[in-house]
N, C-alpha and C. Protein backbone atom coordinates (compact mmCIF):
# COMPACT_ATOMS: atom_id res chain seq x y z
N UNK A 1 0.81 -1.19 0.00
CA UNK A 1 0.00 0.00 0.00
C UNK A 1 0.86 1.26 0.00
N UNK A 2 1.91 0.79 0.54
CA UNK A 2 3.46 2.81 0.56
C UNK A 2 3.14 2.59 -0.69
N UNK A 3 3.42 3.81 -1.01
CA UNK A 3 3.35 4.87 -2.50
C UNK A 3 2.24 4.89 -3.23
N UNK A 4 1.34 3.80 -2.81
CA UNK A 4 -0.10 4.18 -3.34
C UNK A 4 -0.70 5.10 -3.08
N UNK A 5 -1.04 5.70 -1.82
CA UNK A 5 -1.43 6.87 -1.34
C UNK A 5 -0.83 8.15 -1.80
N UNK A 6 0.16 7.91 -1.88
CA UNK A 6 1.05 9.46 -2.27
C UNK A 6 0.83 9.21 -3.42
N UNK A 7 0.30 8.60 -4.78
CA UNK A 7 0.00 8.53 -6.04
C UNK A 7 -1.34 9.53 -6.29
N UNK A 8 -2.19 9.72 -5.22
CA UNK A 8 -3.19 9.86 -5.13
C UNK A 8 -3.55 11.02 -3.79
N UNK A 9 -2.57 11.91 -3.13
CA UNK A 9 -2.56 11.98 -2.22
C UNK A 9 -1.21 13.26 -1.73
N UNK A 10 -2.03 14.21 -2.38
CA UNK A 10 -0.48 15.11 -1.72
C UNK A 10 -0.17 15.26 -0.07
N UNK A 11 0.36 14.67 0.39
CA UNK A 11 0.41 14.58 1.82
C UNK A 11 0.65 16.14 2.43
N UNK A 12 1.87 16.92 1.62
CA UNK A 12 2.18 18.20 2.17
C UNK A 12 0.84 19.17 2.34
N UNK A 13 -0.35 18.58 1.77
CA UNK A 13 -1.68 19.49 1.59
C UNK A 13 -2.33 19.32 2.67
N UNK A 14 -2.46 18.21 3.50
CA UNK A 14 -3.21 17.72 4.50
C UNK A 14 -3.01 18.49 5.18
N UNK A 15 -4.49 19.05 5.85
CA UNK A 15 -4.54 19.62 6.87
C UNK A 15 -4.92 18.95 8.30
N UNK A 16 -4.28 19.21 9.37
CA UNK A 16 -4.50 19.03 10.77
C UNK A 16 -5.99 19.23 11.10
N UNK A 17 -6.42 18.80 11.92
CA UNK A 17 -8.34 19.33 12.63
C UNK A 17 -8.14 19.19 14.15
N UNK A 18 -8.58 19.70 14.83
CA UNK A 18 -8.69 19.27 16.34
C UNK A 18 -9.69 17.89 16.50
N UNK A 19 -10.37 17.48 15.44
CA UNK A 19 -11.36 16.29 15.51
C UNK A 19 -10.74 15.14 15.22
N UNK A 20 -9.59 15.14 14.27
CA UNK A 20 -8.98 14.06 13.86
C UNK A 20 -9.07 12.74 14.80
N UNK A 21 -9.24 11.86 14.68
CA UNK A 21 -8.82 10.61 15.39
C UNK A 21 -7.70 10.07 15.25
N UNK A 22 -6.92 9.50 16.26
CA UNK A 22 -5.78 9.01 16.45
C UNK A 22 -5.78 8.09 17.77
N UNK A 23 -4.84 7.56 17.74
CA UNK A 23 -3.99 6.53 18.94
C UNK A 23 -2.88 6.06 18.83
N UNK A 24 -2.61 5.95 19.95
CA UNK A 24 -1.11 5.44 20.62
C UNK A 24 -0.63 3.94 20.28
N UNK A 25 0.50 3.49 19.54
CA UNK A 25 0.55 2.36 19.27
C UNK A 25 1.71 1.87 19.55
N UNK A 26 2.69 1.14 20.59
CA UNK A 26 3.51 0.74 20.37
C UNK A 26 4.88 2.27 20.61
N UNK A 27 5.31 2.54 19.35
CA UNK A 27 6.41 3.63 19.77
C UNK A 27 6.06 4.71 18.83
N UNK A 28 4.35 4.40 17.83
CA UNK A 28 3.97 5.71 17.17
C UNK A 28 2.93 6.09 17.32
N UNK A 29 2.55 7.44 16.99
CA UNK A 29 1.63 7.91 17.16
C UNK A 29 0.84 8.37 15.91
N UNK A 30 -0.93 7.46 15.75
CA UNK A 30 -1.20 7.13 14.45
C UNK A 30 -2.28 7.93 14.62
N UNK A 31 -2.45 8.76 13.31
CA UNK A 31 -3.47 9.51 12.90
C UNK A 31 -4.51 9.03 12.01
N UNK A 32 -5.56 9.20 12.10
CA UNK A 32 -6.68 8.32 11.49
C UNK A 32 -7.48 9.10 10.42
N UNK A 33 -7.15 9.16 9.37
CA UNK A 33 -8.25 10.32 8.22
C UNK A 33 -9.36 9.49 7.68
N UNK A 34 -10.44 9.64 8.15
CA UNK A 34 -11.66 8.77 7.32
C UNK A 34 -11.93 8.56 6.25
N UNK A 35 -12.86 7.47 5.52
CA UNK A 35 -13.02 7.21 4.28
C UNK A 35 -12.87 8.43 3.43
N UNK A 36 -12.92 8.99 2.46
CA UNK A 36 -13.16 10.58 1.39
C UNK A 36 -12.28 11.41 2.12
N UNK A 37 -11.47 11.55 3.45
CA UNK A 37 -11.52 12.57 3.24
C UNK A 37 -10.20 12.56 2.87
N UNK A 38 -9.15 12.00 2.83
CA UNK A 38 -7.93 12.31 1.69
C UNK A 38 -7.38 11.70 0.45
N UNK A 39 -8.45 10.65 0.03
CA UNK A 39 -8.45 9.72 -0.81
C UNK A 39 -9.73 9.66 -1.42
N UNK A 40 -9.97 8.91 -2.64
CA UNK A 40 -10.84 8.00 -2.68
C UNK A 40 -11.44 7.21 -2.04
N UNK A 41 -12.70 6.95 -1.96
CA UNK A 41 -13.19 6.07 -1.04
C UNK A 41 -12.69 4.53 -0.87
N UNK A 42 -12.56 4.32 -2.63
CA UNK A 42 -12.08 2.56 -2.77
C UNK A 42 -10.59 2.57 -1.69
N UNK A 43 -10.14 3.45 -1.20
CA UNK A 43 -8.72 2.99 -0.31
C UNK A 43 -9.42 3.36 1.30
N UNK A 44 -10.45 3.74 1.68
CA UNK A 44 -10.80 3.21 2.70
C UNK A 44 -10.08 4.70 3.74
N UNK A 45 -10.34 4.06 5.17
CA UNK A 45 -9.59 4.89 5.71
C UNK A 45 -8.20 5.10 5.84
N UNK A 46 -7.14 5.83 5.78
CA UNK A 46 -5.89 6.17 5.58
C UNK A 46 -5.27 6.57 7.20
N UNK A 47 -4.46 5.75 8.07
CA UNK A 47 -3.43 5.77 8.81
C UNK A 47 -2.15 6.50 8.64
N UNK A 48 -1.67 7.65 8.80
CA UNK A 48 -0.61 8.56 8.93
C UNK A 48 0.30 7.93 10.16
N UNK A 49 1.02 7.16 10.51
CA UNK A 49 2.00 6.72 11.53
C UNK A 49 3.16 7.42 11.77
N UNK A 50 3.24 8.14 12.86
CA UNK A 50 4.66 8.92 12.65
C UNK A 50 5.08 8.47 14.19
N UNK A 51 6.51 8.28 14.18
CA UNK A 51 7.42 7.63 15.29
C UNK A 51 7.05 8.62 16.52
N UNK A 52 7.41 8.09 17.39
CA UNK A 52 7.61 9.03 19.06
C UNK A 52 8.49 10.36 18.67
N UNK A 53 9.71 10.06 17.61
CA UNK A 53 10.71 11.26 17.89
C UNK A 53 10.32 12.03 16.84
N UNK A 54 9.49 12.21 16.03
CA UNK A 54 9.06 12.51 14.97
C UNK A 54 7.94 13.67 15.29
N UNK A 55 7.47 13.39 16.82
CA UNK A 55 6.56 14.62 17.70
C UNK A 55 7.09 14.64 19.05
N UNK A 56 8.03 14.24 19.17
CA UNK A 56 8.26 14.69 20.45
C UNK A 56 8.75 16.11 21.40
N UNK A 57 9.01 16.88 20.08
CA UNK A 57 9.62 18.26 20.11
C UNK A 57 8.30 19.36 20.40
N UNK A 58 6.68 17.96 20.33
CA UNK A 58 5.83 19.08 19.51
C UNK A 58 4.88 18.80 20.86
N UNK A 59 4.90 17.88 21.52
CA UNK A 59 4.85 17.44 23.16
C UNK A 59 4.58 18.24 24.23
N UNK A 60 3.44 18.40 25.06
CA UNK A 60 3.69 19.59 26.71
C UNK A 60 4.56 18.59 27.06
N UNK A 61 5.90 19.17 27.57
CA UNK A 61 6.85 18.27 28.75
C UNK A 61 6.18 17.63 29.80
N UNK A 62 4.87 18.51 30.16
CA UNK A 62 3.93 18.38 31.65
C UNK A 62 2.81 17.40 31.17
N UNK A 63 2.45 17.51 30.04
CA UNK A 63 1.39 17.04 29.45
C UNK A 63 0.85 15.59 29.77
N UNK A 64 -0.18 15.42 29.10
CA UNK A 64 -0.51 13.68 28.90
C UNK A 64 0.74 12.58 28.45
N UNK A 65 0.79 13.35 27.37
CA UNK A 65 1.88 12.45 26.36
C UNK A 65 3.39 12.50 26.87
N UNK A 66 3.79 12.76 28.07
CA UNK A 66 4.89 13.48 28.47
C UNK A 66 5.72 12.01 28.52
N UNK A 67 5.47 10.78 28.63
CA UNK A 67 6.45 9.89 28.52
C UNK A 67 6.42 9.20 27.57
N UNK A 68 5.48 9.62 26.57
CA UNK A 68 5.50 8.87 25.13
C UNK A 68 6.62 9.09 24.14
């Protein structure tokens, strides 16, 4: 499925929402974009996975996520 999405899918366009869905998996932190809204429907919903160190800069130190 890598590079199918980006065939179809300017990633640099995606915008952030405060509604987005996501969760904690392991050592990343996965963003959830629903059916249509950055694809075609035939690819379903689309998973954005980005590592711990990849947001960790972007983190409250105090926060929830503070030992993720």
């Amino acid at each position: 499925m890598k590079g199918y999405i980006e065939s179809y899918v300017k990633l640099e366009e995606v915008k952030a929402r405060d509604d987005h869905d996501f969760y904690m998996e392991n050592d990343e932190f996965v963003v959830v974009f629903r059916k249509y809204e950055i694809a075609c429907g035939a690819v379903g919903p689309v998973e954005l996975r980005l590592p711990s160190s990849a947001i960790k800069e972007f983190l409250d130190p105090e926060g929830p996520l503070k030992n993720f």
